[in-house]
PDB file of N, CA and C in Angstrom:
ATOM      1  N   UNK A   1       0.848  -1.168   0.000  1.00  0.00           N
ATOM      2  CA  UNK A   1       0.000   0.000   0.000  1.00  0.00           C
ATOM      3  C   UNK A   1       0.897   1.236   0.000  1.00  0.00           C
ATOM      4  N   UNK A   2       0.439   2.276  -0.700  1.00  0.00           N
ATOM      5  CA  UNK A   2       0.936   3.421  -0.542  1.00  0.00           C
ATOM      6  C   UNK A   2       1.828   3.973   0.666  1.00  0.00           C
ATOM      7  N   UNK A   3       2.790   4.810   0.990  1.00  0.00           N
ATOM      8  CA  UNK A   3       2.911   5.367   2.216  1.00  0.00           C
ATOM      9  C   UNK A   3       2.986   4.504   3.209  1.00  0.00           C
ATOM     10  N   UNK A   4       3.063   3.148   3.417  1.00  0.00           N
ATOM     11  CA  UNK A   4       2.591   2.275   4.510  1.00  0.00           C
ATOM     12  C   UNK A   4       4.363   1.156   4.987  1.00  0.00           C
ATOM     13  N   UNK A   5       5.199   1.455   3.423  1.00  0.00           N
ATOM     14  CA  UNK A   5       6.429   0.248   3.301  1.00  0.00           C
ATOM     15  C   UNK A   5       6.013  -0.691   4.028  1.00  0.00           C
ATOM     16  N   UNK A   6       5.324  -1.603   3.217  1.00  0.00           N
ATOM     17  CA  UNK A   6       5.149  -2.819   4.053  1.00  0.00           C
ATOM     18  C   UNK A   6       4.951  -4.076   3.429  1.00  0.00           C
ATOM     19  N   UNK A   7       4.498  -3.920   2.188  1.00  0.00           N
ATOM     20  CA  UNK A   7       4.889  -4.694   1.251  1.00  0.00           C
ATOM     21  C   UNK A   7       3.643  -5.253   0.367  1.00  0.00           C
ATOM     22  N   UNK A   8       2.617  -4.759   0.846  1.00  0.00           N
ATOM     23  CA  UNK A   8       1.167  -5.203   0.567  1.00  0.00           C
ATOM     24  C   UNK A   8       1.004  -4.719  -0.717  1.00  0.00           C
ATOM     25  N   UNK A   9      -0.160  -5.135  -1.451  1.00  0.00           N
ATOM     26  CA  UNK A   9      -0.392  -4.760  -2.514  1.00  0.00           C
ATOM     27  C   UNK A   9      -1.850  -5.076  -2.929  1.00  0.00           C
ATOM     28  N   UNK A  10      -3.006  -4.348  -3.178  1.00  0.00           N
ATOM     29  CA  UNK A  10      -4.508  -4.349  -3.218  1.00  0.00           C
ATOM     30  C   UNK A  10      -4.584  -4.396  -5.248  1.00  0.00           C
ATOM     31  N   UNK A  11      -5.308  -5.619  -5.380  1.00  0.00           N
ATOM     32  CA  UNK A  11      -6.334  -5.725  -6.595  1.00  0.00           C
ATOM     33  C   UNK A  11      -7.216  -5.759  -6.543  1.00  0.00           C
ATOM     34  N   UNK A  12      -7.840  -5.425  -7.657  1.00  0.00           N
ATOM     35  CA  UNK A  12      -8.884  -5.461  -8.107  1.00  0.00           C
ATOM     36  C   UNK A  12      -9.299  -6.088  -9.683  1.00  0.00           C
ATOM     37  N   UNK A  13     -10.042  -6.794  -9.883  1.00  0.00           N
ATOM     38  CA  UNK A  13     -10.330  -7.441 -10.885  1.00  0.00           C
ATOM     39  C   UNK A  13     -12.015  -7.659 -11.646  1.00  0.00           C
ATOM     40  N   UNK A  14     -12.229  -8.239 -12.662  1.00  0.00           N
ATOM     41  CA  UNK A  14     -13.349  -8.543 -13.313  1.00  0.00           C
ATOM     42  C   UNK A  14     -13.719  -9.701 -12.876  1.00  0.00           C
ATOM     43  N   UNK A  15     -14.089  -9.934 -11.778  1.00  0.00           N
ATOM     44  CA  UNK A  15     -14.628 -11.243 -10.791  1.00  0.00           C
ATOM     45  C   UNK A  15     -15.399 -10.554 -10.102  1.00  0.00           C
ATOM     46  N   UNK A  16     -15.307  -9.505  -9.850  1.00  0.00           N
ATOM     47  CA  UNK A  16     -15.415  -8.288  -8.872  1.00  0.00           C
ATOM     48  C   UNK A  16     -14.614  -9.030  -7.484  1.00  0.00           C
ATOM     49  N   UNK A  17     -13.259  -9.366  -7.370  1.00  0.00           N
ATOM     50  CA  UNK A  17     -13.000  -9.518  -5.820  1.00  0.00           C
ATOM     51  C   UNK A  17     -11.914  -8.186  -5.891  1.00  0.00           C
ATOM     52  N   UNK A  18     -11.245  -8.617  -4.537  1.00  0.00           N
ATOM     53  CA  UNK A  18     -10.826  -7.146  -4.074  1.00  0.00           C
ATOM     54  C   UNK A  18      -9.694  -8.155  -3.312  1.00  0.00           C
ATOM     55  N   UNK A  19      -8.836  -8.486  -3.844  1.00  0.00           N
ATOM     56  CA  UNK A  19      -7.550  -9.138  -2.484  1.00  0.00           C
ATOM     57  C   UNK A  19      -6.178  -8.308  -2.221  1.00  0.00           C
ATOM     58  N   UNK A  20      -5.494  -8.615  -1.483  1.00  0.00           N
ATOM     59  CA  UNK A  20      -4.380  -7.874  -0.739  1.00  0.00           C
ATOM     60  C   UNK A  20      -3.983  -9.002  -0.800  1.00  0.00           C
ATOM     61  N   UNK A  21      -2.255  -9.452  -1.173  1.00  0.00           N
ATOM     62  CA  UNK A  21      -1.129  -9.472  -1.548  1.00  0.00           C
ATOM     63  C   UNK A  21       0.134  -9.078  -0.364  1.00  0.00           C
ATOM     64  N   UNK A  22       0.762 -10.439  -0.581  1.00  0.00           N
ATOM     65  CA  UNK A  22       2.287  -9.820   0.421  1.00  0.00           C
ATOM     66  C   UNK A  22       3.122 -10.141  -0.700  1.00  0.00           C
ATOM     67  N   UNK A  23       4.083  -9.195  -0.956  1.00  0.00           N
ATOM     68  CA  UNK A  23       4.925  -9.151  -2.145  1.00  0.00           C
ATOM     69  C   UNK A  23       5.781 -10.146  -2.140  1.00  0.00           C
ATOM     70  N   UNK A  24       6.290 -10.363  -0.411  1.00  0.00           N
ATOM     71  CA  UNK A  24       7.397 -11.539  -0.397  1.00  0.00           C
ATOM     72  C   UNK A  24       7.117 -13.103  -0.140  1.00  0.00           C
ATOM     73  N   UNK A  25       5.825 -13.479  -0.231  1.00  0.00           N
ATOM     74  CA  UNK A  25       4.871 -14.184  -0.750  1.00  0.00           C
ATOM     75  C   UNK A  25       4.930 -14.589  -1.975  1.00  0.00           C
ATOM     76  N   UNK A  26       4.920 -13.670  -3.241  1.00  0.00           N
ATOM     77  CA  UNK A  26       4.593 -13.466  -4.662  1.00  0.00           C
ATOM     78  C   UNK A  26       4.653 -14.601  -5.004  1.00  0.00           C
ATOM     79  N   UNK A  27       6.302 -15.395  -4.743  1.00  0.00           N
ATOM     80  CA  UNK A  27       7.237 -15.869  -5.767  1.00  0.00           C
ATOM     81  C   UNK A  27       7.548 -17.309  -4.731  1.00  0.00           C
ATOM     82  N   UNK A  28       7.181 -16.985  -3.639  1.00  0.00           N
ATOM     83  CA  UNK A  28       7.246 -18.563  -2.788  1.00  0.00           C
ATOM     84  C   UNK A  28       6.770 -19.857  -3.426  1.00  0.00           C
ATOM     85  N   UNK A  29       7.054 -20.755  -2.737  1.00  0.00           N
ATOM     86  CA  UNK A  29       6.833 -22.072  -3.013  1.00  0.00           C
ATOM     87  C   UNK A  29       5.556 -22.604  -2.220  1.00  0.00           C
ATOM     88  N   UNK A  30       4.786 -21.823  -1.518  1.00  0.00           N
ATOM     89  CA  UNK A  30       3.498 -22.217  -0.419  1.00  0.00           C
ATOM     90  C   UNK A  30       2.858 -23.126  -1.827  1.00  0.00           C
ATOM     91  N   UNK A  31       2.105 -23.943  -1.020  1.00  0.00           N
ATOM     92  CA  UNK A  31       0.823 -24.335  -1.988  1.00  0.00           C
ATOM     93  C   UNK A  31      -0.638 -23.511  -1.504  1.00  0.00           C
ATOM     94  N   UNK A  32      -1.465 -22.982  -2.399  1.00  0.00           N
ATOM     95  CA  UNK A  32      -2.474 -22.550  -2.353  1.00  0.00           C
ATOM     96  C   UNK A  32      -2.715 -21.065  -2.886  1.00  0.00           C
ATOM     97  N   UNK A  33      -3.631 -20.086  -2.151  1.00  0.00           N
ATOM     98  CA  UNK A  33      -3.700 -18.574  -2.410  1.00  0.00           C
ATOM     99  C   UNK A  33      -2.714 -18.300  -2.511  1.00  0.00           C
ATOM    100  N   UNK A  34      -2.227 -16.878  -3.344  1.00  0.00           N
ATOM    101  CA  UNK A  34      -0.984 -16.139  -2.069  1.00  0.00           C
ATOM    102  C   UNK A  34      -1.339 -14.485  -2.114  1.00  0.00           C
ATOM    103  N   UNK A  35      -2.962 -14.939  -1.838  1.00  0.00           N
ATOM    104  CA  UNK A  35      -2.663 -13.577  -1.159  1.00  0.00           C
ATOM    105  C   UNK A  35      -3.669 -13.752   0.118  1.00  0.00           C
ATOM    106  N   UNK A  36      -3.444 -13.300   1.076  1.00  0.00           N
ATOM    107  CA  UNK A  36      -4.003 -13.298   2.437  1.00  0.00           C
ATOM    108  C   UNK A  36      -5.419 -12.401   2.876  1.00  0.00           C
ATOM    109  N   UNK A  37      -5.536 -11.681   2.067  1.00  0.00           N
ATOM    110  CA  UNK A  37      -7.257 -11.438   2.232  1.00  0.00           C
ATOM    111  C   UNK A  37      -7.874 -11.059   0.849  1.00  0.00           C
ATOM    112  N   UNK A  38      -8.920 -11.647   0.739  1.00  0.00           N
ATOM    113  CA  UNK A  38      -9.985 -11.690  -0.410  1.00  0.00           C
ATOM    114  C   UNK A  38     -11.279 -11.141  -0.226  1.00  0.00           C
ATOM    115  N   UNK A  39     -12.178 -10.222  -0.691  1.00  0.00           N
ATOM    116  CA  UNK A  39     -13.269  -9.984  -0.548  1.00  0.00           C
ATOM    117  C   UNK A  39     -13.932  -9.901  -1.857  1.00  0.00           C
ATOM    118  N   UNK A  40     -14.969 -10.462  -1.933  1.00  0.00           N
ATOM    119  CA  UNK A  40     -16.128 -10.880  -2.778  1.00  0.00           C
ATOM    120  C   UNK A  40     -17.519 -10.070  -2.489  1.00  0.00           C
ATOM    121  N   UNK A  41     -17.147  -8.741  -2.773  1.00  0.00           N
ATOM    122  CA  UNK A  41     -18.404  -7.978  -2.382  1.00  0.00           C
ATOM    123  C   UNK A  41     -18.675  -7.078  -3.533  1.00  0.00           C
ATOM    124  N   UNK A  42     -18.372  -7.271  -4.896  1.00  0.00           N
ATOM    125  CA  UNK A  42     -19.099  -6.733  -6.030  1.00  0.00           C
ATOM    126  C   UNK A  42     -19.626  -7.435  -7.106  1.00  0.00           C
ATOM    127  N   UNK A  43     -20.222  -7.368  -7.457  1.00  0.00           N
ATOM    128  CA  UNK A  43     -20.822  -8.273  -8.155  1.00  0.00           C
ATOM    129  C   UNK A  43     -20.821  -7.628  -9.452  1.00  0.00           C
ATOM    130  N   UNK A  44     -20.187  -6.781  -9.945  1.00  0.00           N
ATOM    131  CA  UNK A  44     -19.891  -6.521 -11.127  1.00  0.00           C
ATOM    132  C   UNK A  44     -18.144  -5.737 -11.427  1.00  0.00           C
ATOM    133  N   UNK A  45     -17.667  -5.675 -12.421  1.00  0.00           N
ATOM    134  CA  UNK A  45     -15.803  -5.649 -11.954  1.00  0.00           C
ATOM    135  C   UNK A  45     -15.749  -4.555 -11.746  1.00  0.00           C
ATOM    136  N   UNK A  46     -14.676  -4.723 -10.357  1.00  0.00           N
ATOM    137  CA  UNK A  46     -14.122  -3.697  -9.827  1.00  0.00           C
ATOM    138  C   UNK A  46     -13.272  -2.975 -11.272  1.00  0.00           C
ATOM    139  N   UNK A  47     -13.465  -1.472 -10.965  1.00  0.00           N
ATOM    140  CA  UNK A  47     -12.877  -0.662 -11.597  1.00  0.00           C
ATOM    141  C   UNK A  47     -11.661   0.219 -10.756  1.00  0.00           C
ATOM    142  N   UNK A  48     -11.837   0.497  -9.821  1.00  0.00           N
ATOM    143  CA  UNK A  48     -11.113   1.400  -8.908  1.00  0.00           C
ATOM    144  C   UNK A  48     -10.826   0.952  -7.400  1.00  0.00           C
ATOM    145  N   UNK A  49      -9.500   1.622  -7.097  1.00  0.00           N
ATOM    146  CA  UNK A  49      -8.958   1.070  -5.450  1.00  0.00           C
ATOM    147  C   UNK A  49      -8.205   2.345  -5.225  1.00  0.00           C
ATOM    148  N   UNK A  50      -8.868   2.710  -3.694  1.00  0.00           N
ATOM    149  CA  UNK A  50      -8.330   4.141  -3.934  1.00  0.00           C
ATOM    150  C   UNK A  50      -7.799   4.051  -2.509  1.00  0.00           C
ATOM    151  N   UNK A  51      -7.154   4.654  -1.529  1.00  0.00           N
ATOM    152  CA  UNK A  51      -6.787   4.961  -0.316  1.00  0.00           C
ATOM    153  C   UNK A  51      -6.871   6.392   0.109  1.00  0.00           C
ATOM    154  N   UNK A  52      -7.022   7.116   1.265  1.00  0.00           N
ATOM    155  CA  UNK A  52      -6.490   8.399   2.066  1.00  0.00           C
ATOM    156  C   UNK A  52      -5.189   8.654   2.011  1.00  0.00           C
ATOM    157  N   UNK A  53      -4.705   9.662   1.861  1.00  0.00           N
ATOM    158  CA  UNK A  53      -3.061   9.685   2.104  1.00  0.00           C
ATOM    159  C   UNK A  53      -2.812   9.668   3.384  1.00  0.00           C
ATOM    160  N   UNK A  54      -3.812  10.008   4.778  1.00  0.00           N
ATOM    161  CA  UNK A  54      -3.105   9.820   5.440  1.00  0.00           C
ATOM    162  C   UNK A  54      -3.485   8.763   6.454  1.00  0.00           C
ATOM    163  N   UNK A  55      -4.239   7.936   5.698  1.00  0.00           N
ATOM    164  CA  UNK A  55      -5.171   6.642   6.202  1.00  0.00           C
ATOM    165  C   UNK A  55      -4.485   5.104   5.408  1.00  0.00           C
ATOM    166  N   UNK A  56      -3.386   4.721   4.822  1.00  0.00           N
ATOM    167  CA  UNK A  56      -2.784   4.203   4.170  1.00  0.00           C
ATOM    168  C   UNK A  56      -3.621   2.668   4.049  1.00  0.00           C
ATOM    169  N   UNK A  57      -3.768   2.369   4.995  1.00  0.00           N
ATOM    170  CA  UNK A  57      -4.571   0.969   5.369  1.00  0.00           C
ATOM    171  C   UNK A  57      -6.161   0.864   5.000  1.00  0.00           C
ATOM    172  N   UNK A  58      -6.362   1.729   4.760  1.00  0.00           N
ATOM    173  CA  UNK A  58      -8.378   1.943   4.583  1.00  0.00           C
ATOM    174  C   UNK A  58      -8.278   2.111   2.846  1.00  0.00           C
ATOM    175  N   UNK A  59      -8.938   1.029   2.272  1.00  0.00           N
ATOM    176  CA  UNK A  59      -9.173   0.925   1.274  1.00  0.00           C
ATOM    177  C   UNK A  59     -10.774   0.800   0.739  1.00  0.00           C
ATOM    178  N   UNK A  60     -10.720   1.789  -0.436  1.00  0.00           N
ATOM    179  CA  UNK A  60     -12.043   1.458  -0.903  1.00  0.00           C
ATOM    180  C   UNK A  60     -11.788   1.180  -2.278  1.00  0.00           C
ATOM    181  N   UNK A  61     -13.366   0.479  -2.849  1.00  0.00           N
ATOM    182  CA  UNK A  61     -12.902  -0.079  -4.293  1.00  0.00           C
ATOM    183  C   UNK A  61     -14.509   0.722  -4.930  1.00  0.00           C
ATOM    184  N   UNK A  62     -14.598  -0.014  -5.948  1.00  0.00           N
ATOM    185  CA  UNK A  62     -15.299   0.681  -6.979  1.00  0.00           C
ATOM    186  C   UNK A  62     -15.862   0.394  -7.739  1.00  0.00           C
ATOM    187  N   UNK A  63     -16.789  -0.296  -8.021  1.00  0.00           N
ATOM    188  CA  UNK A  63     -17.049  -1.450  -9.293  1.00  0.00           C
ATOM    189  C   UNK A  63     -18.118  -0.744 -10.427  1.00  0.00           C
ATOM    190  N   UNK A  64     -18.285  -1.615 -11.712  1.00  0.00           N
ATOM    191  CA  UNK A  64     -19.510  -1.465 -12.438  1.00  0.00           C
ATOM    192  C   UNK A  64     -20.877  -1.662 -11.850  1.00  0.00           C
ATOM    193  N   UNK A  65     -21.138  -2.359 -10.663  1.00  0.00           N
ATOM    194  CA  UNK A  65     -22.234  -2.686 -10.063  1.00  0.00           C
ATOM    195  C   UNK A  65     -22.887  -1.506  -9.376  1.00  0.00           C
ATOM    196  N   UNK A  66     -22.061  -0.356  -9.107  1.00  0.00           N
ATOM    197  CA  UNK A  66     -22.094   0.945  -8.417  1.00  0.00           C
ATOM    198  C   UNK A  66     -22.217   1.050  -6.867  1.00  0.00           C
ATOM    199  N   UNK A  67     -21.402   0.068  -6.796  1.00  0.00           N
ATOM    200  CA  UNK A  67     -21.152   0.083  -4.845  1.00  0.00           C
ATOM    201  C   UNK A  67     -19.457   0.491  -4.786  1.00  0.00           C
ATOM    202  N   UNK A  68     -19.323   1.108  -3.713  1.00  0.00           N
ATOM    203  CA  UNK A  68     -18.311   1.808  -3.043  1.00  0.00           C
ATOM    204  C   UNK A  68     -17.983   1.152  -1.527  1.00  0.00           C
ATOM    205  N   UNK A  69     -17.050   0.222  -1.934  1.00  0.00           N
ATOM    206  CA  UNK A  69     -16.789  -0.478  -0.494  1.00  0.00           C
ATOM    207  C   UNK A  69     -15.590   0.010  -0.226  1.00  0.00           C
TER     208      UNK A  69
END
């Protein structure tokens, strides 16, 4: 995330989910996800992921469905 050095990283996609990412994760050998939180709360694709500058951690997203989470 922005401002935060920490290594995270927020998508968004045409599934409409919304997950966060640990960068040093990326490239591991785990079996399964690799990213550590997922949310499934649009039901049409996310378009946008925006943050506060001085709220680094509070994320909102944006979809075609016209919800603002």
């Amino acid at each position: 995330m922005p401002q935060s050095n920490d290594g995270l990283v927020a998508t968004g996609a045409g599934d409409g989910k919304v997950k966060l990412h640990l960068v040093e994760r990326a490239g591991s050998s785990e079996v399964g996800e690799p990213s550590f939180l997922q949310c499934t709360c649009h039901a049409g694709r996310v378009k946008r992921l925006a943050i506060a500058p001085d709220l680094p951690y509070m994320l909102w997203s944006g979809a075609e469905d016209g919800t603002v989470m």
